[in-house]
N, C-alpha and C. Protein backbone atom coordinates (compact mmCIF):
# COMPACT_ATOMS: atom_id res chain seq x y z
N UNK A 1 -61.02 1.11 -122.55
CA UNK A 1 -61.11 2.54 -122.74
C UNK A 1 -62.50 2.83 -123.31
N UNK A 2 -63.26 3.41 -122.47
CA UNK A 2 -64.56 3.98 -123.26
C UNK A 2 -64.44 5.59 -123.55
N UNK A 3 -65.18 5.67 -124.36
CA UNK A 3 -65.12 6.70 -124.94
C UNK A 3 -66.46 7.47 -125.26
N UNK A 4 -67.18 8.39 -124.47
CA UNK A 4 -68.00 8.92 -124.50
C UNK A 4 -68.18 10.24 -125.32
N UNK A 5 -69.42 10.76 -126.31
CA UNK A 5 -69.64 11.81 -126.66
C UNK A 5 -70.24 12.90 -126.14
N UNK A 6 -69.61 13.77 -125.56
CA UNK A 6 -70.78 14.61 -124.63
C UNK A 6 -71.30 15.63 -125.42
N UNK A 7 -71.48 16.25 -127.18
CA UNK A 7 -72.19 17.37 -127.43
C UNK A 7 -70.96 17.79 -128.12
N UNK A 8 -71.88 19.63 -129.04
CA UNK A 8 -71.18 20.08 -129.70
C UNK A 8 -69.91 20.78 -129.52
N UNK A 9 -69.31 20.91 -130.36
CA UNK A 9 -68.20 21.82 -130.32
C UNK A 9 -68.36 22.81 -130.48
N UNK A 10 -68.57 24.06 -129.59
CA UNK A 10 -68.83 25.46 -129.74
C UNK A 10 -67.77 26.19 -129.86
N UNK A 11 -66.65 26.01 -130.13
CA UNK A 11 -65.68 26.45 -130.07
C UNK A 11 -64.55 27.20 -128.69
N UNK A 12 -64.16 28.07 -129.22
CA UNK A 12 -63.25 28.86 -127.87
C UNK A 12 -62.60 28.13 -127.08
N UNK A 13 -61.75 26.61 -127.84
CA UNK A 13 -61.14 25.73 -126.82
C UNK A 13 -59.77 26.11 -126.96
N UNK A 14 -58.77 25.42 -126.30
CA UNK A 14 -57.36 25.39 -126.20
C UNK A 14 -56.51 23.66 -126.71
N UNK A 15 -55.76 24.23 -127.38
CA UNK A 15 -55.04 22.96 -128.05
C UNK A 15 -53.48 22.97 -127.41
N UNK A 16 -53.04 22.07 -127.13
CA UNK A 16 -51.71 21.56 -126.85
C UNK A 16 -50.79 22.41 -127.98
N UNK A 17 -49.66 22.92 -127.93
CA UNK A 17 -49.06 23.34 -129.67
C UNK A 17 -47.99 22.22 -129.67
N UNK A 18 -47.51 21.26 -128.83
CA UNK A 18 -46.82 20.12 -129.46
C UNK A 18 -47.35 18.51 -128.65
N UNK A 19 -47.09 17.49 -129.01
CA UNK A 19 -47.15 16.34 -129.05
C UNK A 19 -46.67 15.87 -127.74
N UNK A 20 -45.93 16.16 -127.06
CA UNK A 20 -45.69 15.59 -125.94
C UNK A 20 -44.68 16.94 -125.00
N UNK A 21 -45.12 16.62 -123.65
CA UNK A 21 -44.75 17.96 -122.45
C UNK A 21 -44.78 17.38 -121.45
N UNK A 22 -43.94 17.16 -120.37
CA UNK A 22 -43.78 15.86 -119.50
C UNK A 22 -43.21 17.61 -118.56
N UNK A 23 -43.67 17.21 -117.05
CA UNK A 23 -42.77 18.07 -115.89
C UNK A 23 -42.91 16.85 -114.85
N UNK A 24 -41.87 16.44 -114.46
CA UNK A 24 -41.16 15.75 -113.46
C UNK A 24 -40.85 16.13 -112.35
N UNK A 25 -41.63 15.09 -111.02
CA UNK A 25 -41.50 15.29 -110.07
C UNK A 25 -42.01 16.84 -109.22
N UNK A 26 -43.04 17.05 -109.74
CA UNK A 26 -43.71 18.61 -109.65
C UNK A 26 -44.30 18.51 -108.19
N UNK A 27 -44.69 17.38 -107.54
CA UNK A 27 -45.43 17.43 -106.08
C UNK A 27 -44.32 15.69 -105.52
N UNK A 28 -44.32 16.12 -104.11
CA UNK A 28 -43.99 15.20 -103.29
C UNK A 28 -44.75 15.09 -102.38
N UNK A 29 -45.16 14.15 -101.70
CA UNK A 29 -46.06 14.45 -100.27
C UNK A 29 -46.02 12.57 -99.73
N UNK A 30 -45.50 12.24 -98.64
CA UNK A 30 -45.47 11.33 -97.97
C UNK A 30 -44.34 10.55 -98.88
N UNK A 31 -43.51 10.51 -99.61
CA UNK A 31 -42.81 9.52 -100.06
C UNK A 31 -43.46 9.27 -101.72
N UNK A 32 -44.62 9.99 -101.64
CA UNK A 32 -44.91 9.52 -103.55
C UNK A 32 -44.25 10.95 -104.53
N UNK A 33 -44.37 10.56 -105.45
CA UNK A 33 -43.84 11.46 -106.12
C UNK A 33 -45.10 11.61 -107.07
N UNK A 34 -45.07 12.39 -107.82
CA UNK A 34 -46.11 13.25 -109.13
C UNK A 34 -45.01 13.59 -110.04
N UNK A 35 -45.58 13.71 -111.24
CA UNK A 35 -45.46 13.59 -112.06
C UNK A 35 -46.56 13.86 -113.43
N UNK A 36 -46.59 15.39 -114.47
CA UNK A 36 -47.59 14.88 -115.32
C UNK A 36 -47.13 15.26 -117.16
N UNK A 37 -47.73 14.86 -117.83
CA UNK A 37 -47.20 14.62 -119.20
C UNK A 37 -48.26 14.68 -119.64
N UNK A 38 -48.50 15.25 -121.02
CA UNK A 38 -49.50 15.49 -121.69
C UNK A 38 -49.20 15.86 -123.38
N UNK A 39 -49.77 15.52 -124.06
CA UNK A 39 -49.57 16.51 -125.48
C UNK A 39 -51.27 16.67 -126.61
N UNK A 40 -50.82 16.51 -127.82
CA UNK A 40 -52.03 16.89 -128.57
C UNK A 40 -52.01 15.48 -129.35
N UNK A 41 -53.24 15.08 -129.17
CA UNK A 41 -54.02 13.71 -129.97
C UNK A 41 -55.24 14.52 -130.81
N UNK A 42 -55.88 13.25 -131.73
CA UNK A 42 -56.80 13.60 -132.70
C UNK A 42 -57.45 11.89 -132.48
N UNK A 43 -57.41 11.04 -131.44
CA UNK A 43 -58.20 10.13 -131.56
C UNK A 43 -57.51 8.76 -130.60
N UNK A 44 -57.93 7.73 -130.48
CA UNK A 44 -57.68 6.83 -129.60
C UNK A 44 -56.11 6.65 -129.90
N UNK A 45 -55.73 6.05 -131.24
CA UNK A 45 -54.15 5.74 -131.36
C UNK A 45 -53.39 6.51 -131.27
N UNK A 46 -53.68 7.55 -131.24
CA UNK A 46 -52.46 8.79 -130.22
C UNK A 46 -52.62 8.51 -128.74
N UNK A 47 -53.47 8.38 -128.48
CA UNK A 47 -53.66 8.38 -126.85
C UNK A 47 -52.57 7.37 -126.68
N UNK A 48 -53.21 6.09 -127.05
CA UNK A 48 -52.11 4.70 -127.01
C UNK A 48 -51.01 5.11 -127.27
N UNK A 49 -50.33 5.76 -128.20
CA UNK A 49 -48.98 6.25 -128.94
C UNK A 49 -48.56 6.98 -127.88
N UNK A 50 -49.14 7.89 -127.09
CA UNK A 50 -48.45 8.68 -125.79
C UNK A 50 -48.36 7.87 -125.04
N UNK A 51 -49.19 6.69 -124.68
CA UNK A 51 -49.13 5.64 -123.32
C UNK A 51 -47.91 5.08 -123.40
N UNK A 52 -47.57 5.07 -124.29
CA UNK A 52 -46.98 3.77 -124.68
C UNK A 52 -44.93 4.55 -124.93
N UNK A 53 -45.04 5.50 -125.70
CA UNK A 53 -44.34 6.35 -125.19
C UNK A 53 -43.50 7.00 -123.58
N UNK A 54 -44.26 6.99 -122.97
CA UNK A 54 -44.14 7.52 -121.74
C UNK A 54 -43.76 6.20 -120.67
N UNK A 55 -44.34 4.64 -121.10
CA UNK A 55 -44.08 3.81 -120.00
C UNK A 55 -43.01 3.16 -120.66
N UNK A 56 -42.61 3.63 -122.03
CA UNK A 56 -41.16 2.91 -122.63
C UNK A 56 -39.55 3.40 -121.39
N UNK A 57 -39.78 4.66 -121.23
CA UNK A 57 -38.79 4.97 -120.04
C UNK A 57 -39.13 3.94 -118.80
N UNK A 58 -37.96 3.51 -118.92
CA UNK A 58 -37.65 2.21 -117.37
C UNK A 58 -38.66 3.16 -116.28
N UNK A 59 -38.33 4.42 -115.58
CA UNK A 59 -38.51 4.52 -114.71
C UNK A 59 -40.13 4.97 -114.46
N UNK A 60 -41.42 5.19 -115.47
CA UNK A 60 -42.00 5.51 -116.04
C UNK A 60 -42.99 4.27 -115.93
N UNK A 61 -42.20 3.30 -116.37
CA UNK A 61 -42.84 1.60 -116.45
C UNK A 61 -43.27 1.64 -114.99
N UNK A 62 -42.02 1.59 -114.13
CA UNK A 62 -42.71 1.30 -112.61
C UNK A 62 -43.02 1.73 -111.77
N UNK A 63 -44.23 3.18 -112.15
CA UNK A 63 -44.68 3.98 -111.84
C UNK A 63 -45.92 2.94 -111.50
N UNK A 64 -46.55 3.71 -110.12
CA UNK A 64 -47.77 3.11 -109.32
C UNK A 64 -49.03 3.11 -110.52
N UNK A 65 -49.01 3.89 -111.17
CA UNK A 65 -50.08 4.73 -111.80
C UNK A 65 -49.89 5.41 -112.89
N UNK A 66 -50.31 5.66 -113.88
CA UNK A 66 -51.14 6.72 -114.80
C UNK A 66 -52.34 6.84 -115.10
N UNK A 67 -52.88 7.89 -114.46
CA UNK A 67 -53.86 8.25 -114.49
C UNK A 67 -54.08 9.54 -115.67
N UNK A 68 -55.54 8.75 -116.26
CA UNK A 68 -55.20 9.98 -117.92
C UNK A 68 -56.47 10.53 -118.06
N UNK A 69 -56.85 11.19 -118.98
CA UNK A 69 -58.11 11.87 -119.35
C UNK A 69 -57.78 12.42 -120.57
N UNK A 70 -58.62 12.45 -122.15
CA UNK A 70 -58.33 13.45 -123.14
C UNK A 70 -60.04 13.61 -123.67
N UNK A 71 -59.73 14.88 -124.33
CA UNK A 71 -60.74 15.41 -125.02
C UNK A 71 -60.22 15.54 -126.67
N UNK A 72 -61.30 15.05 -127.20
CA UNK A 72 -61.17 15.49 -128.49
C UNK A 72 -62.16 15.97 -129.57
N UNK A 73 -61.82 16.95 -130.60
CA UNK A 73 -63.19 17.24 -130.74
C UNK A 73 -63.03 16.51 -132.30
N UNK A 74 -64.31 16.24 -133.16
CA UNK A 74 -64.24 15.87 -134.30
C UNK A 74 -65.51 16.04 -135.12
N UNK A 75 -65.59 16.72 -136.35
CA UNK A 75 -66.43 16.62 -136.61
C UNK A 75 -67.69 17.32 -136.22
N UNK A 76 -67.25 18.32 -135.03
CA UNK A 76 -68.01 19.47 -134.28
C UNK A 76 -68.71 18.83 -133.30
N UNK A 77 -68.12 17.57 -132.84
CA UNK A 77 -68.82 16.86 -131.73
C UNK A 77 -67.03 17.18 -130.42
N UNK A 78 -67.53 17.10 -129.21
CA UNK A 78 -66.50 16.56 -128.32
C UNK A 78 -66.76 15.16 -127.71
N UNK A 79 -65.50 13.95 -127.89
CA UNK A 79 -65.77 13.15 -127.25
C UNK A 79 -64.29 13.05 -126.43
N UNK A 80 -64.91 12.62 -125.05
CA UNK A 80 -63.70 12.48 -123.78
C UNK A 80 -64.20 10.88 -123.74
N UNK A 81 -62.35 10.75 -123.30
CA UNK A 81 -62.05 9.30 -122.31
C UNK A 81 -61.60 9.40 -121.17
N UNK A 82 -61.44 8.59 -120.09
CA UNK A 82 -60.62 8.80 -118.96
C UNK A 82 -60.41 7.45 -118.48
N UNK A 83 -59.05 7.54 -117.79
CA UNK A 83 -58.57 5.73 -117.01
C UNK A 83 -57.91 6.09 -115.68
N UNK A 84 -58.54 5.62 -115.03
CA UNK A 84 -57.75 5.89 -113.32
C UNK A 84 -56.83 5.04 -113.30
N UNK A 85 -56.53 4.19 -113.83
CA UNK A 85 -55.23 3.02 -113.61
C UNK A 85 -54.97 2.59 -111.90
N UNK A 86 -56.42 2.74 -111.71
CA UNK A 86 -56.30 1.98 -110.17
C UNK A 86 -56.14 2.78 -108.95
N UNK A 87 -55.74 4.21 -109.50
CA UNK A 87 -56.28 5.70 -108.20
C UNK A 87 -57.87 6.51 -108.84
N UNK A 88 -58.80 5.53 -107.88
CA UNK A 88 -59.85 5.82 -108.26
C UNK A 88 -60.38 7.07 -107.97
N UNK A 89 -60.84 7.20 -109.12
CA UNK A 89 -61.29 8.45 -109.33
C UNK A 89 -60.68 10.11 -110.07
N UNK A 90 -59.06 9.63 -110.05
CA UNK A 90 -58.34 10.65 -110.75
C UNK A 90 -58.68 10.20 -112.36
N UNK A 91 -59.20 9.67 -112.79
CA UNK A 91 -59.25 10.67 -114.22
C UNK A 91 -60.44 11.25 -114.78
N UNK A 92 -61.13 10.79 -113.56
CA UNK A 92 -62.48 12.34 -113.71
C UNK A 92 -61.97 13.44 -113.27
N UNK A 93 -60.88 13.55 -112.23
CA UNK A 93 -60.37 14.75 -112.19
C UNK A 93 -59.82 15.48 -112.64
N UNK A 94 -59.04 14.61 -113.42
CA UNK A 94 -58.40 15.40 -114.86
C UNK A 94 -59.22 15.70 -116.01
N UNK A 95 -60.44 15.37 -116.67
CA UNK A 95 -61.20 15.26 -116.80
C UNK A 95 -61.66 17.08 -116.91
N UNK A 96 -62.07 16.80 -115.61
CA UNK A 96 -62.98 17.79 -115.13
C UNK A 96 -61.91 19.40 -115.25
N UNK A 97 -61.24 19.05 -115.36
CA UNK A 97 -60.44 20.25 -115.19
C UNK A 97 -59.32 20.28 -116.94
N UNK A 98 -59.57 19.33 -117.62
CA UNK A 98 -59.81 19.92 -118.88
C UNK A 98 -61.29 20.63 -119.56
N UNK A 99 -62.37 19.81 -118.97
CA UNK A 99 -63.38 20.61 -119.62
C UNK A 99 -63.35 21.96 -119.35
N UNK A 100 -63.22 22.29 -117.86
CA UNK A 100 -63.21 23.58 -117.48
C UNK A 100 -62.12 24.64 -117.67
N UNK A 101 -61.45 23.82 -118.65
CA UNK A 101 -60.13 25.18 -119.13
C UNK A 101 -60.55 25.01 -120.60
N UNK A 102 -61.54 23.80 -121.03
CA UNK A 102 -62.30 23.98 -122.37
C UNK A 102 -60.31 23.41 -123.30
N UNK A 103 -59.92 22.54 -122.60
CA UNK A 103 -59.03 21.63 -123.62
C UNK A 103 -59.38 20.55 -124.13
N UNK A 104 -59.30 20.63 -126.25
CA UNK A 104 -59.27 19.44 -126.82
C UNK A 104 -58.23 19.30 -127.15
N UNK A 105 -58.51 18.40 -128.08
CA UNK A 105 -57.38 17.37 -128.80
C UNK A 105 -55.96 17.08 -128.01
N UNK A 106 -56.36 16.76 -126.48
CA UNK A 106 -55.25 16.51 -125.45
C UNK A 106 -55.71 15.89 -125.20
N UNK A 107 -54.35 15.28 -124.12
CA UNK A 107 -54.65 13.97 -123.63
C UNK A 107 -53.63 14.36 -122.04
N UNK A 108 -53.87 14.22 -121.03
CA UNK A 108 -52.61 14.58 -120.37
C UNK A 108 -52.93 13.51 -118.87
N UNK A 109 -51.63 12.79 -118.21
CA UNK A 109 -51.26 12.00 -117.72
C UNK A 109 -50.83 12.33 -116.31
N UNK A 110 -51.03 11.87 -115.51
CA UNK A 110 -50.67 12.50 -113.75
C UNK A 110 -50.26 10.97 -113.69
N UNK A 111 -48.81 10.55 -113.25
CA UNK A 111 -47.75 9.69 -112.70
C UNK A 111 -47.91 9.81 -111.34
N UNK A 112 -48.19 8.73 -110.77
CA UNK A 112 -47.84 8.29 -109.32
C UNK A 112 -46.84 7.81 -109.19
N UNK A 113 -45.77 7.50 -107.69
CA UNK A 113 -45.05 6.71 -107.40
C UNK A 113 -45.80 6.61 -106.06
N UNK A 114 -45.96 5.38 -105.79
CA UNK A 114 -46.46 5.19 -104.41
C UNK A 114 -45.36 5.38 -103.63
N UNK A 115 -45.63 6.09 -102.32
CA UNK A 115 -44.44 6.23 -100.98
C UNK A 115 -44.64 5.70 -99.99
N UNK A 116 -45.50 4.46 -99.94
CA UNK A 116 -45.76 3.66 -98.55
C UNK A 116 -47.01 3.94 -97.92
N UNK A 117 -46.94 5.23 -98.37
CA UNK A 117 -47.90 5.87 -97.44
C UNK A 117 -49.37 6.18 -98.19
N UNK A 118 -50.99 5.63 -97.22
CA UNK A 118 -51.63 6.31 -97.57
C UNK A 118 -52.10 7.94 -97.71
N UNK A 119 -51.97 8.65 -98.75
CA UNK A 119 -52.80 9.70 -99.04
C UNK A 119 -54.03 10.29 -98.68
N UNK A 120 -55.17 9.46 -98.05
CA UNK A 120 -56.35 9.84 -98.61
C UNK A 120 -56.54 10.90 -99.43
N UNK A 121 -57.60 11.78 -98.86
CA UNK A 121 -58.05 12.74 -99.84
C UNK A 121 -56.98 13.70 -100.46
N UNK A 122 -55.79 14.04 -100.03
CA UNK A 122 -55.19 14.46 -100.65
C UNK A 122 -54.68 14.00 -101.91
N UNK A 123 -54.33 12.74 -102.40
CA UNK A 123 -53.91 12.22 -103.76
C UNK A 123 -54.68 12.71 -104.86
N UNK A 124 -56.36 13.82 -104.35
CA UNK A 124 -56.77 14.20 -105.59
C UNK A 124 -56.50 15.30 -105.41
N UNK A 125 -56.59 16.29 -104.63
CA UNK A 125 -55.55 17.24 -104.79
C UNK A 125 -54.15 17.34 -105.70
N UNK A 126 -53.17 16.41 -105.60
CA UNK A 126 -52.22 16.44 -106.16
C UNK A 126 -52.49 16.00 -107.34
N UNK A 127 -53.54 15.30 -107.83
CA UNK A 127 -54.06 14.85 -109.34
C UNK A 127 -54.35 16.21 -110.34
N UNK A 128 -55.17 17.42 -109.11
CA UNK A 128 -55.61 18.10 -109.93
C UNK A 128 -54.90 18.97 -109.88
N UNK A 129 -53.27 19.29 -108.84
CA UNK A 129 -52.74 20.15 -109.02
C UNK A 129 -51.86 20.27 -110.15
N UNK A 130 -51.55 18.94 -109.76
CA UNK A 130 -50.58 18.19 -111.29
C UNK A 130 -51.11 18.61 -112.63
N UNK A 131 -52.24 18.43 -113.02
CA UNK A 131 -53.20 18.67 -113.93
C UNK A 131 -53.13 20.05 -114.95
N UNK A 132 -53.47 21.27 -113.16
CA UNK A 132 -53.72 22.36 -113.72
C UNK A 132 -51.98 22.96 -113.75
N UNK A 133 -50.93 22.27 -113.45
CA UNK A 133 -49.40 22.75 -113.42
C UNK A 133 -49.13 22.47 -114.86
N UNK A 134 -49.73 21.57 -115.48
CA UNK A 134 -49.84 21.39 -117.31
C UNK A 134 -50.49 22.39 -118.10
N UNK A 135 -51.71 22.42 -117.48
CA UNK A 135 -52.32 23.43 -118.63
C UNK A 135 -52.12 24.71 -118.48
N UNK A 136 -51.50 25.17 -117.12
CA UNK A 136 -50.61 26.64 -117.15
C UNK A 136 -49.40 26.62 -117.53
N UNK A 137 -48.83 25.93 -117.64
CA UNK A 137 -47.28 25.63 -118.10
C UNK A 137 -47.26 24.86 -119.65
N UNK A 138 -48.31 24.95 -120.45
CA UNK A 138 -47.90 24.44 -122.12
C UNK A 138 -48.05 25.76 -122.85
């Protein structure tokens, strides 16, 4: 997990108001399923504490994927992480679409189930639909 600082905290962001928010099964397309979960962290061992949380459910564990991204601010700095868990490139997408709704101290998670089937370009579509179906729905 790296963890980059990108600059100040100017304020006017959006915070999670609880700890964990999971919507299930929100996109289908070829046999995979979606899935995304998210809540409010203040630093790496929450992040872990939600990971770890979320793959304790059996069905959760043998998920293709979690793909994550959080922002946090501290100290009047923002620093983001992100992990594709092997669908490259989704957690810059999540990512990218917390900066641009200007969310810290989150962390939020897009679940794959693989369906056999390749996706291409659509699987980031559903990364970022998944994404923005969280931050309109907390």
């Amino acid at each position: 997990m790296k963890t980059n600082q990108i600059g100040l905290d100017l304020g006017g962001n959006q915070e999670p108001n609880g700890d964990f928010l999971q919507f299930e099964r929100i996109i289908t397309d070829r046999g995979s399923k979606y899935s995304v979960t998210g809540g409010k962290v203040s630093g790496k061992e929450d992040i872990k504490t939600l990971l770890k949380r979320l793959t304790r459910d059996k069905k959760y564990a043998k998920a293709t994927h979690h793909s994550w991204a959080a922002r946090v601010s501290k100290d009047g700095q923002i620093w983001e992480v992100k992990n594709d868990d092997g669908e490259t490139g989704a957690g810059g997408v999540i990512l990218r679409i917390l900066q641009k709704q200007n969310w810290v101290n989150t962390v939020v998670v897009v679940t794959r189930w693989y369906g056999g089937k390749k996706l291409g370009p659509d699987r980031f579509k559903h990364v970022q639909d998944a994404t923005v179906y969280w931050c309109n729905h907390h």
